[in-house]
C-alpha atoms as a PDB file:
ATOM      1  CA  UNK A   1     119.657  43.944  48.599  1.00  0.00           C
ATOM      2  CA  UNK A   2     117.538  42.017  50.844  1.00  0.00           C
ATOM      3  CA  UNK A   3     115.805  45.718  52.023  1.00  0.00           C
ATOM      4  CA  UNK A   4     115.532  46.435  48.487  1.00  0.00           C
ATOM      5  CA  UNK A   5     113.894  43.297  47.674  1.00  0.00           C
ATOM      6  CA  UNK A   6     111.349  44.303  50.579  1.00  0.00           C
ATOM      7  CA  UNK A   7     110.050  47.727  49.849  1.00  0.00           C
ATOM      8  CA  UNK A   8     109.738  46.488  46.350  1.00  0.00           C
ATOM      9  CA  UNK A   9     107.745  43.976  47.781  1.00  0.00           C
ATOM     10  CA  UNK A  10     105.576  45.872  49.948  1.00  0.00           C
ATOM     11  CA  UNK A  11     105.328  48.595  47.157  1.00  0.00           C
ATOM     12  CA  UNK A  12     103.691  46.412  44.642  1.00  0.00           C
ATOM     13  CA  UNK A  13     101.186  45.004  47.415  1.00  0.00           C
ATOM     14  CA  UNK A  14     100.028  48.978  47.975  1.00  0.00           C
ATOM     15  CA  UNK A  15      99.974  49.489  44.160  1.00  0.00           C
ATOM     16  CA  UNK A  16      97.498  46.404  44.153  1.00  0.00           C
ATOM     17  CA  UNK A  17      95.405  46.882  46.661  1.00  0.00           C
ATOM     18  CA  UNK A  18      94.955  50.478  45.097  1.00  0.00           C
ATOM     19  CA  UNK A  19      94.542  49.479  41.995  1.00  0.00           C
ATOM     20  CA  UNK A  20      91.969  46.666  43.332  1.00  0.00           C
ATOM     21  CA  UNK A  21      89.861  49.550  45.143  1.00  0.00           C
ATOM     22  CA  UNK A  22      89.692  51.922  41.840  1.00  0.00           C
ATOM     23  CA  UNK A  23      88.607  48.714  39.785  1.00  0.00           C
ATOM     24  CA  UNK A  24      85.721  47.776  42.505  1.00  0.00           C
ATOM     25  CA  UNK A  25      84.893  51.620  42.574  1.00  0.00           C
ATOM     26  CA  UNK A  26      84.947  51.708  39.174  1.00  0.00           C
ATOM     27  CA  UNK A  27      82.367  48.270  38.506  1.00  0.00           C
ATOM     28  CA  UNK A  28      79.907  49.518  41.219  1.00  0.00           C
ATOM     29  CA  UNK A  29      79.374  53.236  39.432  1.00  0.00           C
ATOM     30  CA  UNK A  30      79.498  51.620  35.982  1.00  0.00           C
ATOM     31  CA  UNK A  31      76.123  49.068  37.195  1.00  0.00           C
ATOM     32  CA  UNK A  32      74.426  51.629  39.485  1.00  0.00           C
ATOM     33  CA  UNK A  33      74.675  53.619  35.838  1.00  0.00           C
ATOM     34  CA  UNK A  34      73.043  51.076  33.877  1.00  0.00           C
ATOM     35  CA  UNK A  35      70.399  49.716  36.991  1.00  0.00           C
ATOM     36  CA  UNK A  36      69.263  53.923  37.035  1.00  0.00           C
ATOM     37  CA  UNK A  37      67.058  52.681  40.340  1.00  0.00           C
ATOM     38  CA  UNK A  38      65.530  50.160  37.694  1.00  0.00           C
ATOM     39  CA  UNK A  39      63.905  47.316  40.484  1.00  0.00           C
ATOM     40  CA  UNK A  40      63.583  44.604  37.609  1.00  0.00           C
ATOM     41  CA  UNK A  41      66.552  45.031  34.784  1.00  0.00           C
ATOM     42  CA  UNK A  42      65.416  44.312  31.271  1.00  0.00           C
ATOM     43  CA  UNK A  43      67.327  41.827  28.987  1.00  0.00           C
ATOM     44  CA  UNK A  44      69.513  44.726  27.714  1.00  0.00           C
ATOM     45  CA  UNK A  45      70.524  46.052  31.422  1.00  0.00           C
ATOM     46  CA  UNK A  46      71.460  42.624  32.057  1.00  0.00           C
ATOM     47  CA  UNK A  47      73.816  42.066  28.734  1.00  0.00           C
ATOM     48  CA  UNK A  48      75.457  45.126  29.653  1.00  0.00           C
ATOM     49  CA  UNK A  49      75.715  44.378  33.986  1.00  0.00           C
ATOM     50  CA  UNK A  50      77.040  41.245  32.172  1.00  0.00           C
ATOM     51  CA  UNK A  51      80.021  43.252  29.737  1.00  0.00           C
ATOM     52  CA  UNK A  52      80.618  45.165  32.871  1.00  0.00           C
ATOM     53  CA  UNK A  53      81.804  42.382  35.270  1.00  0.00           C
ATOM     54  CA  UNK A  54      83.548  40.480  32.702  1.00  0.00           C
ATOM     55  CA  UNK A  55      85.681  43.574  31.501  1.00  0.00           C
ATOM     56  CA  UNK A  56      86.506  44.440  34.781  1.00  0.00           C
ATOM     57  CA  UNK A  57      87.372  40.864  35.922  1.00  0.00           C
ATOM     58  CA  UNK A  58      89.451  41.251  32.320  1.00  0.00           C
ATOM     59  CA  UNK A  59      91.049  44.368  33.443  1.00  0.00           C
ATOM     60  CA  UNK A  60      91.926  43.133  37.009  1.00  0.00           C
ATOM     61  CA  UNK A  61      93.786  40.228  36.059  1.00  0.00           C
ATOM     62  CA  UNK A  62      95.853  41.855  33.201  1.00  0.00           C
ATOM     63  CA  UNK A  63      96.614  44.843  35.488  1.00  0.00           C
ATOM     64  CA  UNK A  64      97.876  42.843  38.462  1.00  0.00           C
ATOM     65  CA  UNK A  65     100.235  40.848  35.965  1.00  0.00           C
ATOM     66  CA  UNK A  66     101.638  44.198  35.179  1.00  0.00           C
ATOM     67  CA  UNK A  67     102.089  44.730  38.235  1.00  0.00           C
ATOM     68  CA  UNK A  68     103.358  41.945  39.720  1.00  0.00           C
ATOM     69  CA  UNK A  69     105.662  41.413  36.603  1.00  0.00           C
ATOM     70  CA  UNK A  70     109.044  41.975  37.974  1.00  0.00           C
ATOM     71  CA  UNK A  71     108.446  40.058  41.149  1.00  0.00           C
ATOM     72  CA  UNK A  72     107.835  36.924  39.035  1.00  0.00           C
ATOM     73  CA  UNK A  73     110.950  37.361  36.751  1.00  0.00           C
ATOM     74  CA  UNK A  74     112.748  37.695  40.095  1.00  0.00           C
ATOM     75  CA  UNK A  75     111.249  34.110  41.093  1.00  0.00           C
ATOM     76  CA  UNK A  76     111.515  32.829  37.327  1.00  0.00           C
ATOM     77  CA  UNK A  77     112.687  29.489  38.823  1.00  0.00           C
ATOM     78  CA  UNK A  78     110.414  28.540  41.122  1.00  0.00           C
ATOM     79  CA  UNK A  79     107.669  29.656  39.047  1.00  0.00           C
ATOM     80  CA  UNK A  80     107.464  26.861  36.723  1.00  0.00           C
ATOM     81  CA  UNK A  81     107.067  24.291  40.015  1.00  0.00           C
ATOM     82  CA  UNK A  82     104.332  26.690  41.458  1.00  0.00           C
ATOM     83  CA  UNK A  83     102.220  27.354  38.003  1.00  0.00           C
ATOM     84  CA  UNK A  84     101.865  23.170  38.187  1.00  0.00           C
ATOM     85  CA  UNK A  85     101.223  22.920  41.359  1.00  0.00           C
ATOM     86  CA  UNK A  86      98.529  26.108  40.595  1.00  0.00           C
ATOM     87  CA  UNK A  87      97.198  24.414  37.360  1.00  0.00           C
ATOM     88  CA  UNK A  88      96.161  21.167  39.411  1.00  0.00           C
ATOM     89  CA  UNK A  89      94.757  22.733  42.315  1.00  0.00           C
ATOM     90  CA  UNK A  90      92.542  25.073  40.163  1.00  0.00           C
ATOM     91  CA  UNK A  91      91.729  22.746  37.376  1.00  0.00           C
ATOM     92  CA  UNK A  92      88.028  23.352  37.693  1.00  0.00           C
ATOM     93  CA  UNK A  93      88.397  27.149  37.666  1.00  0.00           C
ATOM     94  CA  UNK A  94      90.455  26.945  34.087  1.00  0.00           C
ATOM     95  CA  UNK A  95      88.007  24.575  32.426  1.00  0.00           C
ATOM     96  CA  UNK A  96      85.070  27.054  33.619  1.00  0.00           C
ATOM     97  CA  UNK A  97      87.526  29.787  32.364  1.00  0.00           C
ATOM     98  CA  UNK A  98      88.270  27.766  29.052  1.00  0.00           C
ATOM     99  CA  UNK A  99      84.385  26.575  28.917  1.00  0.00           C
ATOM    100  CA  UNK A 100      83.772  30.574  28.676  1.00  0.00           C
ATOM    101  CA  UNK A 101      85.977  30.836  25.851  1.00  0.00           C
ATOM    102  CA  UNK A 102      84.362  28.128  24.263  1.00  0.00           C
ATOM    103  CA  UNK A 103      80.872  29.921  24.997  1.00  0.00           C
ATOM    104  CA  UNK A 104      81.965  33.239  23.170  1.00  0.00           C
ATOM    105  CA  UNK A 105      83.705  31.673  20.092  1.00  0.00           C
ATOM    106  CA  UNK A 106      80.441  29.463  19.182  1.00  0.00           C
ATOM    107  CA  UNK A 107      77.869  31.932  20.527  1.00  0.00           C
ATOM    108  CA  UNK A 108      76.141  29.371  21.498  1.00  0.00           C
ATOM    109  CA  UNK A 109      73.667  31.553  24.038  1.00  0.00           C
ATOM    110  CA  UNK A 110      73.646  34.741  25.075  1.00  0.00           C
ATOM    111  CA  UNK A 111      71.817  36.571  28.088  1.00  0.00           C
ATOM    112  CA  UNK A 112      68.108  36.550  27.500  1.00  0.00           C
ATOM    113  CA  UNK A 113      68.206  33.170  25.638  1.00  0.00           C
ATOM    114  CA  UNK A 114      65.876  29.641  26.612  1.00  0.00           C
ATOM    115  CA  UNK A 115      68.501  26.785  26.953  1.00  0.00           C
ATOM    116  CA  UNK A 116      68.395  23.641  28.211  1.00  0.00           C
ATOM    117  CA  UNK A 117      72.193  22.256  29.933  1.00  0.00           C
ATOM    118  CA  UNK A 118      72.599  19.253  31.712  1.00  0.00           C
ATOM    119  CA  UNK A 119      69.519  18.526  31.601  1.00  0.00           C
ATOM    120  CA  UNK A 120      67.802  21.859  33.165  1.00  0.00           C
ATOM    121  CA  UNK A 121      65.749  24.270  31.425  1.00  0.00           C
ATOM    122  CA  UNK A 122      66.124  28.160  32.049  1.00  0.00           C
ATOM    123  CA  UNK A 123      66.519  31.766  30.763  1.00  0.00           C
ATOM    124  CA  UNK A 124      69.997  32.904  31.080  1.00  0.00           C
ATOM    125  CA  UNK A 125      70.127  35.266  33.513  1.00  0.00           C
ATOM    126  CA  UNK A 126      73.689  36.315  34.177  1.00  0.00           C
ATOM    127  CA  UNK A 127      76.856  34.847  32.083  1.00  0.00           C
ATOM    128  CA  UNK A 128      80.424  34.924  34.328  1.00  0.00           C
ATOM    129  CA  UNK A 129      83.844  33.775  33.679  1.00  0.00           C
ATOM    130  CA  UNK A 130      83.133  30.738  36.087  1.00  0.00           C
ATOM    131  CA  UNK A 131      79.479  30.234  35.379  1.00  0.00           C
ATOM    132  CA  UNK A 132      76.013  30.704  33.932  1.00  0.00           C
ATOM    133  CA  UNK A 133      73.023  31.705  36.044  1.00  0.00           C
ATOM    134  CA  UNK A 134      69.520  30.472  34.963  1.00  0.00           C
ATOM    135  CA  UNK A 135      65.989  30.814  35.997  1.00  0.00           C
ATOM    136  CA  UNK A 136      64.068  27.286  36.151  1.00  0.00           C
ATOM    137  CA  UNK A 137      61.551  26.750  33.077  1.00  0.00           C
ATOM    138  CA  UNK A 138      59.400  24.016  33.553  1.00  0.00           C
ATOM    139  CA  UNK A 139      59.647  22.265  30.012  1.00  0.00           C
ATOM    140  CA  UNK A 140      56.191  20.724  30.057  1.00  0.00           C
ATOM    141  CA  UNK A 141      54.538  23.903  31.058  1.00  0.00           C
ATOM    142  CA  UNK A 142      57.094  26.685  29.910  1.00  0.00           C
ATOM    143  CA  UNK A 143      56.573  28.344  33.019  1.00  0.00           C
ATOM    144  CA  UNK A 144      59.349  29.680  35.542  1.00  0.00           C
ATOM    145  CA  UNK A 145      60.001  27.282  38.637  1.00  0.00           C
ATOM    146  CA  UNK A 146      60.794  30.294  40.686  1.00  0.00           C
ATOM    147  CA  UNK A 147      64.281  28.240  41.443  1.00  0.00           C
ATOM    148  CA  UNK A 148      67.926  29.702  40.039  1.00  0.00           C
ATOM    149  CA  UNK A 149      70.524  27.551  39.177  1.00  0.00           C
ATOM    150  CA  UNK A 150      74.392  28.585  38.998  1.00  0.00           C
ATOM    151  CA  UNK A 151      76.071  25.727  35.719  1.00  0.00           C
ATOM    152  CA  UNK A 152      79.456  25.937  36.143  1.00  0.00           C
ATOM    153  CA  UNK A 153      80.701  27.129  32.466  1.00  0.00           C
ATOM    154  CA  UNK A 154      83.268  23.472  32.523  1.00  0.00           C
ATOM    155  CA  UNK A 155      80.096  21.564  31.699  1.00  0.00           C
ATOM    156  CA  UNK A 156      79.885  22.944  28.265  1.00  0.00           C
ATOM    157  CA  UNK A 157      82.589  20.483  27.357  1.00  0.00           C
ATOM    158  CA  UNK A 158      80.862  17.584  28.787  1.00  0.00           C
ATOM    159  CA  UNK A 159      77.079  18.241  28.214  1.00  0.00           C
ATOM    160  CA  UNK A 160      74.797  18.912  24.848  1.00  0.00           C
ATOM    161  CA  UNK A 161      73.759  22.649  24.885  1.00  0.00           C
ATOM    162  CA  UNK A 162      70.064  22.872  23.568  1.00  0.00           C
ATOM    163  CA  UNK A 163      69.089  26.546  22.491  1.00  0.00           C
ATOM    164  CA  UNK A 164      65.116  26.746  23.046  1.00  0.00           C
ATOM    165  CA  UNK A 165      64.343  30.368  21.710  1.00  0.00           C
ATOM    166  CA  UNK A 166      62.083  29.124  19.731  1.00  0.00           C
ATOM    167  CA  UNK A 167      59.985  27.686  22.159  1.00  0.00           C
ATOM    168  CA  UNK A 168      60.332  30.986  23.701  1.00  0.00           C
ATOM    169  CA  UNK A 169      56.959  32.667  21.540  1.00  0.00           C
ATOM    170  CA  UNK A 170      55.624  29.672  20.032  1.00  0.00           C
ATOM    171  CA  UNK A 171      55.490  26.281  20.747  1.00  0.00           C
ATOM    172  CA  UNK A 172      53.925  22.770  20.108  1.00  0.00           C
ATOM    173  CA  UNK A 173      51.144  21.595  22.712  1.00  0.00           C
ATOM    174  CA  UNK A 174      49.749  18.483  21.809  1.00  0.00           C
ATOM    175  CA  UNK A 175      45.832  17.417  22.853  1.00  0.00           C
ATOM    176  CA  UNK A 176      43.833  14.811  24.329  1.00  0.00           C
ATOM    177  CA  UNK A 177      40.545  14.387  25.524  1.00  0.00           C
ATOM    178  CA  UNK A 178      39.030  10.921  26.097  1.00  0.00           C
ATOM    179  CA  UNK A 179      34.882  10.718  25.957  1.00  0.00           C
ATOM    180  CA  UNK A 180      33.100   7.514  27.389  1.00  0.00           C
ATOM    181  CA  UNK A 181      31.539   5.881  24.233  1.00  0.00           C
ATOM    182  CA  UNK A 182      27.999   5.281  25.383  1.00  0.00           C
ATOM    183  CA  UNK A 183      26.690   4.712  21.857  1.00  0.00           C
ATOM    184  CA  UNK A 184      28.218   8.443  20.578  1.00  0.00           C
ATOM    185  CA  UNK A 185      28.495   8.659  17.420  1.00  0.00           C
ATOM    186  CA  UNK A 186      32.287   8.979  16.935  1.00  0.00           C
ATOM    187  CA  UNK A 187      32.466  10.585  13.506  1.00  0.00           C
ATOM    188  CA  UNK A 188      30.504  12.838  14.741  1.00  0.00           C
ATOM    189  CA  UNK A 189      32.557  13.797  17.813  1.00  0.00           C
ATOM    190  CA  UNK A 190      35.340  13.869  16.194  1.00  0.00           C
ATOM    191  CA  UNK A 191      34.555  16.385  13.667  1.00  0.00           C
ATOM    192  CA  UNK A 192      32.989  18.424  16.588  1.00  0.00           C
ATOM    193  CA  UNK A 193      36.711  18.216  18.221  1.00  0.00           C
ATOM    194  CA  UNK A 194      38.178  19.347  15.117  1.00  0.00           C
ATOM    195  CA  UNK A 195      35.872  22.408  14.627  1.00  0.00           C
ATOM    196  CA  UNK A 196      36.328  23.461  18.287  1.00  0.00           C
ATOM    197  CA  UNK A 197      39.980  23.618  18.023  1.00  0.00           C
ATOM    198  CA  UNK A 198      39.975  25.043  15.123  1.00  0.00           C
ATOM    199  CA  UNK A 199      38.045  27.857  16.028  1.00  0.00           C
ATOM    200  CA  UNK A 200      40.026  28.514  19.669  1.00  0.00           C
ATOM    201  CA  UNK A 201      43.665  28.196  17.003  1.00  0.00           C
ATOM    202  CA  UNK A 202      42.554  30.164  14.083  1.00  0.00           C
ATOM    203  CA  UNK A 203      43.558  33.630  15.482  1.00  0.00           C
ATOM    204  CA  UNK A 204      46.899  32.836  16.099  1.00  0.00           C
ATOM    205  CA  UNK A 205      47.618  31.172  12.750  1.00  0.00           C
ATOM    206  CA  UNK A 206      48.703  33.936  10.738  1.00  0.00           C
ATOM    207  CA  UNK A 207      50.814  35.203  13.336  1.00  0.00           C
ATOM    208  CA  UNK A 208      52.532  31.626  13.778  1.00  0.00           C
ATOM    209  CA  UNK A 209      53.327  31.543  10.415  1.00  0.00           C
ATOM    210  CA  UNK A 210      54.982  34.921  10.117  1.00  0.00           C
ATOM    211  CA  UNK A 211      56.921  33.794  13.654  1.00  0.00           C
ATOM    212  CA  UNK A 212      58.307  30.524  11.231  1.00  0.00           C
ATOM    213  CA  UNK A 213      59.259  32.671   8.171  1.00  0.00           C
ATOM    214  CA  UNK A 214      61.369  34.660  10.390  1.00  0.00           C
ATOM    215  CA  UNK A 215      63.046  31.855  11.973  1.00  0.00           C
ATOM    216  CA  UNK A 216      63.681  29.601   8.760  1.00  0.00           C
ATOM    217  CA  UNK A 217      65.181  33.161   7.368  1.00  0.00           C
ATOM    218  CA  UNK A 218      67.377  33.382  10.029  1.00  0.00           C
ATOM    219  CA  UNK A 219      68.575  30.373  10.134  1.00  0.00           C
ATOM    220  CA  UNK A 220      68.799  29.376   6.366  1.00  0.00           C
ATOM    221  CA  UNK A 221      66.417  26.438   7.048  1.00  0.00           C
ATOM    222  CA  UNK A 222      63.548  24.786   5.928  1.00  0.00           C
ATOM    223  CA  UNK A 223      60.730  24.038   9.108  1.00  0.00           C
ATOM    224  CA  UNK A 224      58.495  21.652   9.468  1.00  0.00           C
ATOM    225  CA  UNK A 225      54.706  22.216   8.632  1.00  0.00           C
ATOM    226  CA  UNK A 226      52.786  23.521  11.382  1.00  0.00           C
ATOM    227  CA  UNK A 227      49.579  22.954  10.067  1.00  0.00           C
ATOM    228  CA  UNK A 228      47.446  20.727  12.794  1.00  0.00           C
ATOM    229  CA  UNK A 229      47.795  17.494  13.157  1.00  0.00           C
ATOM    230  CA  UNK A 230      44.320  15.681  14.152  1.00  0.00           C
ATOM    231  CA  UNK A 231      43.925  11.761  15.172  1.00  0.00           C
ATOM    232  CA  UNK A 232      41.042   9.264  16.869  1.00  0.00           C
ATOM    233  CA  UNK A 233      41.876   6.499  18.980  1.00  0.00           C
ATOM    234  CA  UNK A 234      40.573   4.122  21.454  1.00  0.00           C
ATOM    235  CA  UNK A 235      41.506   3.105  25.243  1.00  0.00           C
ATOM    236  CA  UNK A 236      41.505  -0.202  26.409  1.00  0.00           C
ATOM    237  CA  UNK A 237      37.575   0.343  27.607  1.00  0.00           C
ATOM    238  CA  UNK A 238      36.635   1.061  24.443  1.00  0.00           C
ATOM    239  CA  UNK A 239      36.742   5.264  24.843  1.00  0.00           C
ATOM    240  CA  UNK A 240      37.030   7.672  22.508  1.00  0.00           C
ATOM    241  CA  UNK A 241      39.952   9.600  22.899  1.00  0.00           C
ATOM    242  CA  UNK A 242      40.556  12.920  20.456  1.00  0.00           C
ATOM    243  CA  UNK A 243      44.270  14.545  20.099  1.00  0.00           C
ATOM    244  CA  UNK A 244      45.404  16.804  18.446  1.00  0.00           C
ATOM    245  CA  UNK A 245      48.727  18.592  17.732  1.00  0.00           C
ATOM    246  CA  UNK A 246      48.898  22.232  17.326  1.00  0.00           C
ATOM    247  CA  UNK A 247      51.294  25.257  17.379  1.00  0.00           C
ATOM    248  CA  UNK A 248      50.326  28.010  19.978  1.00  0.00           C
ATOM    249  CA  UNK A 249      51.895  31.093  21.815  1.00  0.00           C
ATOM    250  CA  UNK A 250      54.064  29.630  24.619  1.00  0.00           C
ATOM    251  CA  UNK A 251      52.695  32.317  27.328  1.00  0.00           C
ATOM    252  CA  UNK A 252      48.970  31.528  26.241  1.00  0.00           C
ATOM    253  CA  UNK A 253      49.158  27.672  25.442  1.00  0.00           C
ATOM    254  CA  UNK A 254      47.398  26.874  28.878  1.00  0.00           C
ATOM    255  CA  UNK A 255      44.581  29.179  28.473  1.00  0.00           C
ATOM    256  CA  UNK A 256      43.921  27.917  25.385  1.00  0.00           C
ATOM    257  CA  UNK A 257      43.974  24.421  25.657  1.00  0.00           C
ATOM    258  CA  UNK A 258      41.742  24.493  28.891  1.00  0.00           C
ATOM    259  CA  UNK A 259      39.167  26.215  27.177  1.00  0.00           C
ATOM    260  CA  UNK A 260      38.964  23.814  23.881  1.00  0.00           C
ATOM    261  CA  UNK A 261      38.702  21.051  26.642  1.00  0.00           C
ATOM    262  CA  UNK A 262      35.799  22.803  28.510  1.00  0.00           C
ATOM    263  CA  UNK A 263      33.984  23.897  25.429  1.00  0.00           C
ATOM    264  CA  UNK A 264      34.346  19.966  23.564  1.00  0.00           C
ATOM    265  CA  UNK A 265      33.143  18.199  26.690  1.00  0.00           C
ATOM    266  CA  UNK A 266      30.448  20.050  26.846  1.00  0.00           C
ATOM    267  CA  UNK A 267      29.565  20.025  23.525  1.00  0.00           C
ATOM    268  CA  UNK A 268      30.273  16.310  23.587  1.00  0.00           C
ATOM    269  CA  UNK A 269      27.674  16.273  26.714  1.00  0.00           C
ATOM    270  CA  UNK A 270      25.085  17.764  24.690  1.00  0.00           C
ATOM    271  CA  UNK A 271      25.497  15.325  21.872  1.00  0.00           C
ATOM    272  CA  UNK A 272      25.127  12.828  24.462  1.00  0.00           C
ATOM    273  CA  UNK A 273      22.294  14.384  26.114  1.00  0.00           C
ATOM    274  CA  UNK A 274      20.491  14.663  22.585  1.00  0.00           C
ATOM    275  CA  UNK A 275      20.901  11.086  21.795  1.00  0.00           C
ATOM    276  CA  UNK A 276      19.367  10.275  24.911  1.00  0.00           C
ATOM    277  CA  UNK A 277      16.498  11.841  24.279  1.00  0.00           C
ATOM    278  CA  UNK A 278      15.978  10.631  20.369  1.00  0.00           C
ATOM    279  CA  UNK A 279      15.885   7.401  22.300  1.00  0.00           C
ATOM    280  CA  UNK A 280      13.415   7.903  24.641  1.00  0.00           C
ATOM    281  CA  UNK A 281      11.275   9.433  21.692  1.00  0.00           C
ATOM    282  CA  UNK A 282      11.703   6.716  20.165  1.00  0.00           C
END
């Protein structure tokens, strides 16, 4: 019985460790078919590198049940003492496995997507059973960090998941550019401010306003305004500072913005300059 027991034993360790190789075989033709000697993958490559290793992590652990079935039916008894003492010693790994689960059923991201979890910002890279891969955004500049960060998927149950596709093509970039008063006319100035960042904005209006339509569509909502938003204030010396709140491409906000603030300064320079010189004529 006890030689029996053995070879049955022994048996089912060959069948897994074959069955182990064929599924490893199996994952590494299955991406080197979907990389096709691709150096960067695009977002669809990824999604489907993705499907790959969670099927086959899927198929792995249902196939070694199978095959391990009758060896835990012979243990039935001790099985319940050693699936505790499993469940404590790998409670992180189930609530990653459970915080997947929750993941898929709410759709809450997806490869490809902006989010920001536990308080880091990032494009999901790569989505596993245990975890969720993310390139570093900055989220004042929208720019990558250059850093990747692993979130274990347990977190989902204990942090606020932020979805930031939107901020993915357009976003909000607010102004400010503070002049030294010098007896400048401020009206003046400001209406110069307004009609420089107007000008630098207007192209990518339309566009901005399609990119909303789409959005509120999709998501059954009503947005907010984007129209710009202009205001005037002063700093404790008595400056004039100009903001202004406007709704840009994401990838081109910088660009932008630094050239309204070259262009206005010198403009407000000139004003300067001009005044200046009415006094002197004077």
């Amino acid at each position: 019985m006890q030689v029996a027991d053995m070879s049955g034993f022994i048996q089912e360790i060959v069948t897994s460790g074959v069955f182990l190789g064929l599924i490893v075989v199996l994952r590494l033709l299955l991406i080197r078919m979907i990389r096709r000697k691709a150096e960067i993958l695009s977002k669809e490559q990824r999604r489907w590198v993705t499907r790959v290793k969670n099927g086959t992590l899927a198929v792995t652990c249902i196939g070694l049940v199978m095959i391990w079935a009758p060896q835990l039916q012979t243990f039935a008894l001790s099985l319940t003492a050693f699936a505790v003492a499993l469940v404590v010693a790998t409670k992180e790994m189930i609530l990653c496995l459970t915080g997947s689960l929750l993941r898929v059923s709410t759709q809450s991201y997806k490869v490809g997507d902006w989010i920001i979890i536990d308080g880091v910002m990032g494009e999901v890279m790569d989505i596993d059973a245990f975890s969720t891969r993310l390139e570093e955004i900055d989220q004042k500049t929208c720019q990558f960090t250059g850093k990747s960060v692993s979130i274990p998927n347990s977190r989902l149950f204990t942090s606020q998941v932020e979805n930031r596709n939107f901020s993915k093509t357009y976003n909000f970039q607010d102004i400010s550019i503070t002049v030294a008063y010098q007896d400048m006319n401020p009206v003046a100035l400001q209406e110069a401010f307004q009609e420089t960042v107007m000008r630098h904005i207007n192209g990518f209006q339309a566009e901005g306003r399609r990119f909303t339509q789409r959005i509120a569509r999709k998501k059954g909502i009503d947005l907010t305004d984007f129209t710009p938003v202009f205001g005037m204030r002063t700093s404790d010396l008595g400056h004039y500072a100009f903001t202004a709140r406007v709704f840009l491409p994401t990838q081109e906000s910088d660009s932008i913005l630094l050239r309204i603030t070259k262009e206005f300064l010198d403009l407000a320079h000139n004003m300067r300059h001009s005044e200046h010189q009415k006094k002197l004529v004077a």
